[in-house]
C-alpha atoms as a PDB file:
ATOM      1  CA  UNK A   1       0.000   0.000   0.000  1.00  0.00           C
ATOM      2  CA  UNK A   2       1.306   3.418  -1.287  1.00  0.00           C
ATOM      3  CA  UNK A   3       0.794   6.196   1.169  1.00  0.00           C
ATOM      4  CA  UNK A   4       1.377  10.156   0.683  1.00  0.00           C
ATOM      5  CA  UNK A   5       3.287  12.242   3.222  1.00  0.00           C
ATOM      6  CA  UNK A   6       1.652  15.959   3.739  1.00  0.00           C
ATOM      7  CA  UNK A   7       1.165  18.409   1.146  1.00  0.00           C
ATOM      8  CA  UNK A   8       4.309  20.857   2.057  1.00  0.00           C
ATOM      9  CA  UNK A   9       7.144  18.025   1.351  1.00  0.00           C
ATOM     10  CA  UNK A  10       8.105  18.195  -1.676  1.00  0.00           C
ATOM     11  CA  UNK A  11       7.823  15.642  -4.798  1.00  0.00           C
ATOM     12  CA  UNK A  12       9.961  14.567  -7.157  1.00  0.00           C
ATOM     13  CA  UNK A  13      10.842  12.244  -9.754  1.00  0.00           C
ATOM     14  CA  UNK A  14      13.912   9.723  -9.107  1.00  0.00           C
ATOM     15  CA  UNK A  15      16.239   8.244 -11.625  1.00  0.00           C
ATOM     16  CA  UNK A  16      15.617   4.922  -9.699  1.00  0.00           C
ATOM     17  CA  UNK A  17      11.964   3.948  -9.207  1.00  0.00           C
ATOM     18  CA  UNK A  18      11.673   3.626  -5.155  1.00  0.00           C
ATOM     19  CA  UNK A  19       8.119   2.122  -5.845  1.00  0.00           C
ATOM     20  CA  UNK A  20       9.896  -0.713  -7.285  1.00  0.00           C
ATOM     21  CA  UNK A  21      13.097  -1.272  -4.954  1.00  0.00           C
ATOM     22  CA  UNK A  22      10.297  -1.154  -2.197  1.00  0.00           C
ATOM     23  CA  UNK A  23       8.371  -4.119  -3.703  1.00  0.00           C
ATOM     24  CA  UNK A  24      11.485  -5.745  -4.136  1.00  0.00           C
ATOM     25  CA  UNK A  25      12.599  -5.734  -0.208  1.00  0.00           C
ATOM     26  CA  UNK A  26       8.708  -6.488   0.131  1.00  0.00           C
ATOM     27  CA  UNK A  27       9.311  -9.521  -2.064  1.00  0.00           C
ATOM     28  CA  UNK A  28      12.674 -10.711  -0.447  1.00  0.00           C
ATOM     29  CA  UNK A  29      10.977 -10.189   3.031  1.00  0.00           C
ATOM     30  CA  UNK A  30       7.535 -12.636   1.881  1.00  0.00           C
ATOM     31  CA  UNK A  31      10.215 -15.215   0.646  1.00  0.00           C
ATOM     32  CA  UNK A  32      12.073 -15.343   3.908  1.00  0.00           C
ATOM     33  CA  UNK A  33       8.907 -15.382   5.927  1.00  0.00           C
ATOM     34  CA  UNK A  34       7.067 -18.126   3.904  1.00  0.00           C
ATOM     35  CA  UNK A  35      11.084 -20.388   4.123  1.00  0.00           C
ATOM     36  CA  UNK A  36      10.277 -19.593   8.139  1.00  0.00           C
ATOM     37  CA  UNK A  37       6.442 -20.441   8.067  1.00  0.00           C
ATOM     38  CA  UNK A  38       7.719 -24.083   6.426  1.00  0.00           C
ATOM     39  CA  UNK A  39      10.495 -24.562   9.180  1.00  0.00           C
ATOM     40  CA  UNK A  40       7.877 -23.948  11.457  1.00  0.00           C
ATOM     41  CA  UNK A  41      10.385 -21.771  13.048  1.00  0.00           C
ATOM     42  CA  UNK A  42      10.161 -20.361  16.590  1.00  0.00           C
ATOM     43  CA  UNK A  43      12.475 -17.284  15.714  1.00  0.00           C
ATOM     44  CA  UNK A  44      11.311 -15.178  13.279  1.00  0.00           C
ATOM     45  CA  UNK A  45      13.057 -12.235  11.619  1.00  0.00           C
ATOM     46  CA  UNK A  46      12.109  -9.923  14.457  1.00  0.00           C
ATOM     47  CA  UNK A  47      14.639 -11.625  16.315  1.00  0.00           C
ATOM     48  CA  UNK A  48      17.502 -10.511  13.797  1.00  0.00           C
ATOM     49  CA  UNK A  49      19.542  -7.624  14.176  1.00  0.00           C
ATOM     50  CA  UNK A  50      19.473  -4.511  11.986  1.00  0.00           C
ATOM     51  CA  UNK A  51      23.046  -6.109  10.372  1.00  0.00           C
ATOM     52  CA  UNK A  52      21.332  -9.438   9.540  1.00  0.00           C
ATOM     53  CA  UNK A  53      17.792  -7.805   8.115  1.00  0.00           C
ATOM     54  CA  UNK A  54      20.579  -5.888   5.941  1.00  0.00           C
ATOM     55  CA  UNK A  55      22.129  -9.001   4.711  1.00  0.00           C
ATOM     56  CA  UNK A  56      18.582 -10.619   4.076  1.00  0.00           C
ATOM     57  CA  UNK A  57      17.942  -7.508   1.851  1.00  0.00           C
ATOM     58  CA  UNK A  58      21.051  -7.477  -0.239  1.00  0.00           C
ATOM     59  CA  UNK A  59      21.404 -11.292  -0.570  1.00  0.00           C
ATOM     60  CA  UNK A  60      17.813 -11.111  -1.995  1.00  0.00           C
ATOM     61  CA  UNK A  61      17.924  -7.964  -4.464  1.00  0.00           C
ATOM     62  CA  UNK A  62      21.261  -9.248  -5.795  1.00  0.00           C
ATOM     63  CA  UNK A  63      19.062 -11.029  -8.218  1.00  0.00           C
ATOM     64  CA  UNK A  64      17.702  -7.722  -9.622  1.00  0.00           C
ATOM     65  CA  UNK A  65      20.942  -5.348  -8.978  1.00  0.00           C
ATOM     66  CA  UNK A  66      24.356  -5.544  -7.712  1.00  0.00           C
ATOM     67  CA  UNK A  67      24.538  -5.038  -4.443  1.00  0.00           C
ATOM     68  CA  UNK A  68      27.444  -3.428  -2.301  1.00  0.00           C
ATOM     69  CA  UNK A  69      27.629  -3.351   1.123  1.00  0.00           C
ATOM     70  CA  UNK A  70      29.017  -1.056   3.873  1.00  0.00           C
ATOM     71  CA  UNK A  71      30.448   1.632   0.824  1.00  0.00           C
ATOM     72  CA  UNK A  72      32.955   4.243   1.643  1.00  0.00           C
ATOM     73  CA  UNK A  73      30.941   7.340   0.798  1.00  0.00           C
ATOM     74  CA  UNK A  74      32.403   9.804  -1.464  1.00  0.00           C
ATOM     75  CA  UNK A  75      33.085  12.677   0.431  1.00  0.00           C
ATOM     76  CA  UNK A  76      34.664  10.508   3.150  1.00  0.00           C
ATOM     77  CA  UNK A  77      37.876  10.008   1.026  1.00  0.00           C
ATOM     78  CA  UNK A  78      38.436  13.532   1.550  1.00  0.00           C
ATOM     79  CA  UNK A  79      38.641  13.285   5.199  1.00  0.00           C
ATOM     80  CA  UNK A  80      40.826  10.359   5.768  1.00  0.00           C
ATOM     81  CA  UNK A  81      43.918   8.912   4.062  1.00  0.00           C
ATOM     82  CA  UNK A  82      43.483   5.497   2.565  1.00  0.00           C
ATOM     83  CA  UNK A  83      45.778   4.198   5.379  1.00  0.00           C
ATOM     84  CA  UNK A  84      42.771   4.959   7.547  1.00  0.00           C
ATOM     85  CA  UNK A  85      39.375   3.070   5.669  1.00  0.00           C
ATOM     86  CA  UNK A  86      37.926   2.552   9.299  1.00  0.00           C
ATOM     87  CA  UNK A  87      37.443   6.588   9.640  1.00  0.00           C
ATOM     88  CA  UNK A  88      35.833   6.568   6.332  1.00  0.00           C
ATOM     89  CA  UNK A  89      31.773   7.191   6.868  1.00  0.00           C
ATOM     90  CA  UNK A  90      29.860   4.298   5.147  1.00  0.00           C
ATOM     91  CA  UNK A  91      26.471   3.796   3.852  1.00  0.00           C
ATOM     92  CA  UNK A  92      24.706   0.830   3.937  1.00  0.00           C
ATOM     93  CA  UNK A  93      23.568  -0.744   0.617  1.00  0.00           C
ATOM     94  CA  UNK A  94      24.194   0.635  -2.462  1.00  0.00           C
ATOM     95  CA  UNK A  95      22.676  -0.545  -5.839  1.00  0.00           C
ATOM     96  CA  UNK A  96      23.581  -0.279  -9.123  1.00  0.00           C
ATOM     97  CA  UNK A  97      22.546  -1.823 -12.664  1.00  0.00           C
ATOM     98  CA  UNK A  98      22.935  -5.222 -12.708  1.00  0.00           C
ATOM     99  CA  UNK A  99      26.086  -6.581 -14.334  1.00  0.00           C
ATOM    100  CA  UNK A 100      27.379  -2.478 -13.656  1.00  0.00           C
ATOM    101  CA  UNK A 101      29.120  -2.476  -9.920  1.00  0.00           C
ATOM    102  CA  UNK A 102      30.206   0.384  -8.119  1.00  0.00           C
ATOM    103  CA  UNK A 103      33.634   2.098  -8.849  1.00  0.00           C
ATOM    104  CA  UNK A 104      35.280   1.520  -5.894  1.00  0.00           C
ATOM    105  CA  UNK A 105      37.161   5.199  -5.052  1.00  0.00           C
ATOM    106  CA  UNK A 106      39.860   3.712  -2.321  1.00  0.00           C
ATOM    107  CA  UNK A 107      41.343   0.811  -4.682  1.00  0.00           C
ATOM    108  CA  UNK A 108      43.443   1.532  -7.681  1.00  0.00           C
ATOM    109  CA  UNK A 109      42.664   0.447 -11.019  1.00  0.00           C
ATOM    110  CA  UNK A 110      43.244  -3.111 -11.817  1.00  0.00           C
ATOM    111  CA  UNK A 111      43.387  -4.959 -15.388  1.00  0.00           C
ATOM    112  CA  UNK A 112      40.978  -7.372 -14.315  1.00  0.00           C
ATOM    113  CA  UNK A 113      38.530  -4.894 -13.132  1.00  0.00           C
ATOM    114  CA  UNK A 114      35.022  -5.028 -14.362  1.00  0.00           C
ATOM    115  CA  UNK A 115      34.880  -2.972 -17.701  1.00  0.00           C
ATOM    116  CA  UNK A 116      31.299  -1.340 -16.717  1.00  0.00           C
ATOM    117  CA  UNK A 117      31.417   0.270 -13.559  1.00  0.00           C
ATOM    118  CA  UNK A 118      29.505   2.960 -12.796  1.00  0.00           C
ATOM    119  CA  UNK A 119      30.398   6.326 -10.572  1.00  0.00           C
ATOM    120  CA  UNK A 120      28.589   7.152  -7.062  1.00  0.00           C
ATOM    121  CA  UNK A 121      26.238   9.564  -9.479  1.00  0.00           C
ATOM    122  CA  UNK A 122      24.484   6.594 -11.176  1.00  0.00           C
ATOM    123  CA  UNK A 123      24.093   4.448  -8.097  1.00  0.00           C
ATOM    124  CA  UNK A 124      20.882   4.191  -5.156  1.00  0.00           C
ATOM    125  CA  UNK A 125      22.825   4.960  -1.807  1.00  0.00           C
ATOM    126  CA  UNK A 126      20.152   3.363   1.046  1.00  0.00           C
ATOM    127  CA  UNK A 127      20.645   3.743   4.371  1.00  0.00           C
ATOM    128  CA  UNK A 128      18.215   0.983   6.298  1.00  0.00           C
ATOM    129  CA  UNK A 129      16.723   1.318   9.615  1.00  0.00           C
ATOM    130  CA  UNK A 130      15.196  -0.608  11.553  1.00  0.00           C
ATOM    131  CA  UNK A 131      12.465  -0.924  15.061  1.00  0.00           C
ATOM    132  CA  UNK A 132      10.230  -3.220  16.802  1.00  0.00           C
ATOM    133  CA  UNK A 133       7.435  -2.897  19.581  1.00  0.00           C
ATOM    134  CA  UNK A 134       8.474  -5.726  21.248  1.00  0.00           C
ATOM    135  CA  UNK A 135      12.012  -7.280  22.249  1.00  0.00           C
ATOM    136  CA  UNK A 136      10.620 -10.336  23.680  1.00  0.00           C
ATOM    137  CA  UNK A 137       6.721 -11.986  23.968  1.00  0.00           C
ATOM    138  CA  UNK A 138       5.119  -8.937  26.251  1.00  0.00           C
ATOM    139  CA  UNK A 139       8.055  -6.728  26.659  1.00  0.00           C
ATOM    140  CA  UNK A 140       7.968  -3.583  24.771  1.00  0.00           C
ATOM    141  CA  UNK A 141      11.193  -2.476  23.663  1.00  0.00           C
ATOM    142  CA  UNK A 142      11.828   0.787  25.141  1.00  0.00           C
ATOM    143  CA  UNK A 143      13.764   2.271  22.333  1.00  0.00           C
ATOM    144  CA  UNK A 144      10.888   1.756  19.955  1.00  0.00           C
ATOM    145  CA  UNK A 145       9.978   5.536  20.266  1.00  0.00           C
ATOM    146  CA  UNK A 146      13.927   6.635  19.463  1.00  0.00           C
ATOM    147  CA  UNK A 147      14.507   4.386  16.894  1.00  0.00           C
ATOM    148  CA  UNK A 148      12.640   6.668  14.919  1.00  0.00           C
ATOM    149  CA  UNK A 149      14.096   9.693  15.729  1.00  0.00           C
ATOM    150  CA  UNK A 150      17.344  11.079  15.861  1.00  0.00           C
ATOM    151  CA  UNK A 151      19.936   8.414  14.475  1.00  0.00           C
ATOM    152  CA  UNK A 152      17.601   8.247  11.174  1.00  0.00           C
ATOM    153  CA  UNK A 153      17.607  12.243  10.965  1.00  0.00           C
ATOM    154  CA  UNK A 154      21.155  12.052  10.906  1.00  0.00           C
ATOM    155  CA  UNK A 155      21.677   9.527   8.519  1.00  0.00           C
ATOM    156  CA  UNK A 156      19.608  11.481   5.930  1.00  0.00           C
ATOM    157  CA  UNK A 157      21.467  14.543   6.439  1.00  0.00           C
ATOM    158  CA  UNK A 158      25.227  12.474   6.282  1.00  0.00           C
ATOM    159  CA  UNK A 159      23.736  11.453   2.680  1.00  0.00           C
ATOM    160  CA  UNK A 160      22.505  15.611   1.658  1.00  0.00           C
ATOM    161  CA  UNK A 161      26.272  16.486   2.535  1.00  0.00           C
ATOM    162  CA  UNK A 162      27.542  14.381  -0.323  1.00  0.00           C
ATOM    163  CA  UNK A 163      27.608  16.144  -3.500  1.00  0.00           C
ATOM    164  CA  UNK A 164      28.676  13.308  -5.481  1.00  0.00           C
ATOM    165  CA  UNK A 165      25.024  11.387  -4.873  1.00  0.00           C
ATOM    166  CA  UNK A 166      22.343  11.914  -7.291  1.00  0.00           C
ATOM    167  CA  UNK A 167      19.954   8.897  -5.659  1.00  0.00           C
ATOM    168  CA  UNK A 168      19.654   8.141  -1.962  1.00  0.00           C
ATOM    169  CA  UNK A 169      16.490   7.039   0.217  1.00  0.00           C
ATOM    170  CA  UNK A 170      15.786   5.790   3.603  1.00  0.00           C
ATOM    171  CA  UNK A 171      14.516   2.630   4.372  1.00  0.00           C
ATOM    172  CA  UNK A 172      12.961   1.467   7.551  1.00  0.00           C
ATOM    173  CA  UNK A 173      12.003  -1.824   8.396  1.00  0.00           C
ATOM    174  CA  UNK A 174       9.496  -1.998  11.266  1.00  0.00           C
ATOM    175  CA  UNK A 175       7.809  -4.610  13.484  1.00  0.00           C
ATOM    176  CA  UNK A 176       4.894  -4.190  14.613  1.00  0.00           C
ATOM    177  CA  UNK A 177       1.458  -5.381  15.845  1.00  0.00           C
ATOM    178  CA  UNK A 178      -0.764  -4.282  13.783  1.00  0.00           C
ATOM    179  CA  UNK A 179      -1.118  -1.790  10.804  1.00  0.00           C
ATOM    180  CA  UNK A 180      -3.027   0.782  12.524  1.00  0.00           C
ATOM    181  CA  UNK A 181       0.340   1.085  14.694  1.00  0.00           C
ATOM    182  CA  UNK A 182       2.701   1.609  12.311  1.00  0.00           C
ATOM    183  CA  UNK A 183      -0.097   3.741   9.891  1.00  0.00           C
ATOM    184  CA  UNK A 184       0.298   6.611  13.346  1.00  0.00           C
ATOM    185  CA  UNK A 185       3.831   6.269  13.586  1.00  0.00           C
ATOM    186  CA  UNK A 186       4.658   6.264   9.839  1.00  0.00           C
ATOM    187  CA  UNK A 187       2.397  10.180  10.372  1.00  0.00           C
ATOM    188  CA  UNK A 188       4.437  10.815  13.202  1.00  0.00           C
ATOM    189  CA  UNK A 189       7.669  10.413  12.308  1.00  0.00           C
ATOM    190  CA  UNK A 190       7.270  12.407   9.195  1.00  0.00           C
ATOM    191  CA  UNK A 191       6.128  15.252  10.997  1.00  0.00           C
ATOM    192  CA  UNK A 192       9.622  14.562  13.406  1.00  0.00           C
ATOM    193  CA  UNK A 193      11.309  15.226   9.824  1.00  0.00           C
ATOM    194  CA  UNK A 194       9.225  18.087   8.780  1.00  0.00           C
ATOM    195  CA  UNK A 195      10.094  19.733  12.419  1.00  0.00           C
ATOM    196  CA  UNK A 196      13.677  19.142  11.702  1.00  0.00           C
ATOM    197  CA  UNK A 197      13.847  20.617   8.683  1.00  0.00           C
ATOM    198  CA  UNK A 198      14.820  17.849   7.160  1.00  0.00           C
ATOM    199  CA  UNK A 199      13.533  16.877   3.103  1.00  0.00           C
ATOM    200  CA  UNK A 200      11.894  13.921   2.208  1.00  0.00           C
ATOM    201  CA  UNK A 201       9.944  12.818  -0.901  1.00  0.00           C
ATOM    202  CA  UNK A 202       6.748  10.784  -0.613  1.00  0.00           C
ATOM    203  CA  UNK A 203       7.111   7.542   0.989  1.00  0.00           C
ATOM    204  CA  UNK A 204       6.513   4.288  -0.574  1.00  0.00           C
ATOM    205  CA  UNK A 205       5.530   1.355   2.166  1.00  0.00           C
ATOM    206  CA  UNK A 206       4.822  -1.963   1.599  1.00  0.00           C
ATOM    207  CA  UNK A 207       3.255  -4.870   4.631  1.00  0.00           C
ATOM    208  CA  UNK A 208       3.895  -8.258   5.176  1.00  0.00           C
ATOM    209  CA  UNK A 209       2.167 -10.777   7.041  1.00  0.00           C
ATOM    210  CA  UNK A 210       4.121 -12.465   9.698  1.00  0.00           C
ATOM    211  CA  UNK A 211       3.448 -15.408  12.168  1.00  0.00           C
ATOM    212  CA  UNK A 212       3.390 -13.509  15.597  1.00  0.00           C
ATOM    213  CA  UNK A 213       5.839 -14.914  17.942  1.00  0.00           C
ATOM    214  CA  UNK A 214       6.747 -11.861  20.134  1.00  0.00           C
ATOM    215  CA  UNK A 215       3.927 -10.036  19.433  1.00  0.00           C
ATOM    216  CA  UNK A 216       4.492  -8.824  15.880  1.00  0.00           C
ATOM    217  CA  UNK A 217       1.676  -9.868  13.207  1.00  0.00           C
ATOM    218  CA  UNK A 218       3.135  -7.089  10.613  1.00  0.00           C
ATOM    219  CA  UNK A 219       6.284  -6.434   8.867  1.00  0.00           C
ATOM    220  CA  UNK A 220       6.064  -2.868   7.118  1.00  0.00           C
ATOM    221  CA  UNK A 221       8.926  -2.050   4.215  1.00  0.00           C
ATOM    222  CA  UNK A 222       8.570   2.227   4.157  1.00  0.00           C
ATOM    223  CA  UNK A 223      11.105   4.014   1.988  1.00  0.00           C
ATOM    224  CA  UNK A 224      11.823   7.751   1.469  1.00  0.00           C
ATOM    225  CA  UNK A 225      13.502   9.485  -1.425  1.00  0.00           C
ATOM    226  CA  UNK A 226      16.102  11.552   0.195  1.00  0.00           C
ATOM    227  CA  UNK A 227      18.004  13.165  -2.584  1.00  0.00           C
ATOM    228  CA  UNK A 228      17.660  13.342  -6.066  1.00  0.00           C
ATOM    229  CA  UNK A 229      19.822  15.838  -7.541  1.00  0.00           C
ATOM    230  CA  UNK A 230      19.015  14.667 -11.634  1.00  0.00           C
ATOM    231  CA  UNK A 231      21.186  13.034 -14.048  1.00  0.00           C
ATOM    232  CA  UNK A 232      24.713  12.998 -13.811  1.00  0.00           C
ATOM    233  CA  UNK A 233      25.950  15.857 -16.101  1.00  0.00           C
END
């Protein structure tokens, strides 16, 4: 289900179609959930940690894209020597055109490099979040509330410093009991970005059915267009 944030955010049209990259974590997420339903598991993937929901989502739109992990932004190479990678700020997932990977700024050229890579400009830069109501069958998690707040502010304004990236969105993954939950704080937290000052185009969202183990009967996939600065001149 599509959903519109309000009227002053602005809208505009990506490169990459985020309607489509958020069916496609939809449609990795309903593939791991039906393997789980089959295992009769009694974990499900609200017991995973933000890394391994990340891994689940690049292992599954590798099909459709290449898919790089934990990428040195841009800007970054300014601020560290390439003795130093670790200080380098990194994004997420990054995707780019299948068969087309990223051009990797902090290794030298190689003969045996891929012929068609592709520059930061022509890439999706994602940075994934995620939160949960509950940590355990009846406990709320008490960071639910934060999660939401200011480490996802700051990632979208790391990405609007880098003048390299043409595509970037936020993606949050959320567990939840119901939709009408996650419907309020989907309003909420928009209105956290709007305070902030922060720009965001309309959000695509996408739910999933899951067996509730802990408490959570919905997985939502919402994603934000963050940047989108045109073609690459």
């Amino acid at each position: 289900m599509d959903s519109s944030p309000p009227t002053s955010r602005p809208n505009w049209t990506s490169l990459w179609p985020i309607d489509l990259v958020a069916s496609r974590i939809a449609a990795v997420f309903e593939t791991r959930e039906a393997e789980l339903r089959l295992e009769q598991s009694v974990y499900g993937m609200d017991s995973l940690d933000e890394l391994a929901l990340q891994r689940i989502i690049a292992d599954g739109l590798a099909q459709h894209f290449d898919v790089l992990r934990e990428s040195y932004y841009p800007a970054s190479a300014n601020q560290t020597s390439a003795a130093k990678l670790s200080g380098r700020m990194r994004c997420d997932l990054v995707l780019t055109p299948l068969g087309k990977p990223l051009r990797l700024d902090h290794k030298p050229a190689g003969l045996f490099d891929p012929i068609d890579q592709v520059g930061p400009g022509e890439a999706l830069w994602l940075e994934i979040k995620t939160a949960r109501q509950y940590r355990a069958p009846g406990e709320r998690h008490p960071g639910y509330g934060q999660q939401w707040r200011q480490a996802v502010v700051a990632d979208i304004r790391k990405i609007e410093r880098e003048p390299l990236i043409r595509e970037a969105a936020l993606v949050l993954i959320v567990f939840t009991e119901a939709d009408w939950v996650i419907e309020k704080d989907l309003e909420l937290f928009e209105h956290v970005l709007i305070e902030k000052e922060v720009l965001a185009g309309f959000r695509q969202e996408r739910h999933i059915k899951i067996v509730d183990r802990i408490g959570h009967s919905r997985l939502t996939v919402a994603i934000w267009p963050t940047i989108s600065r045109g073609p690459v001149q």
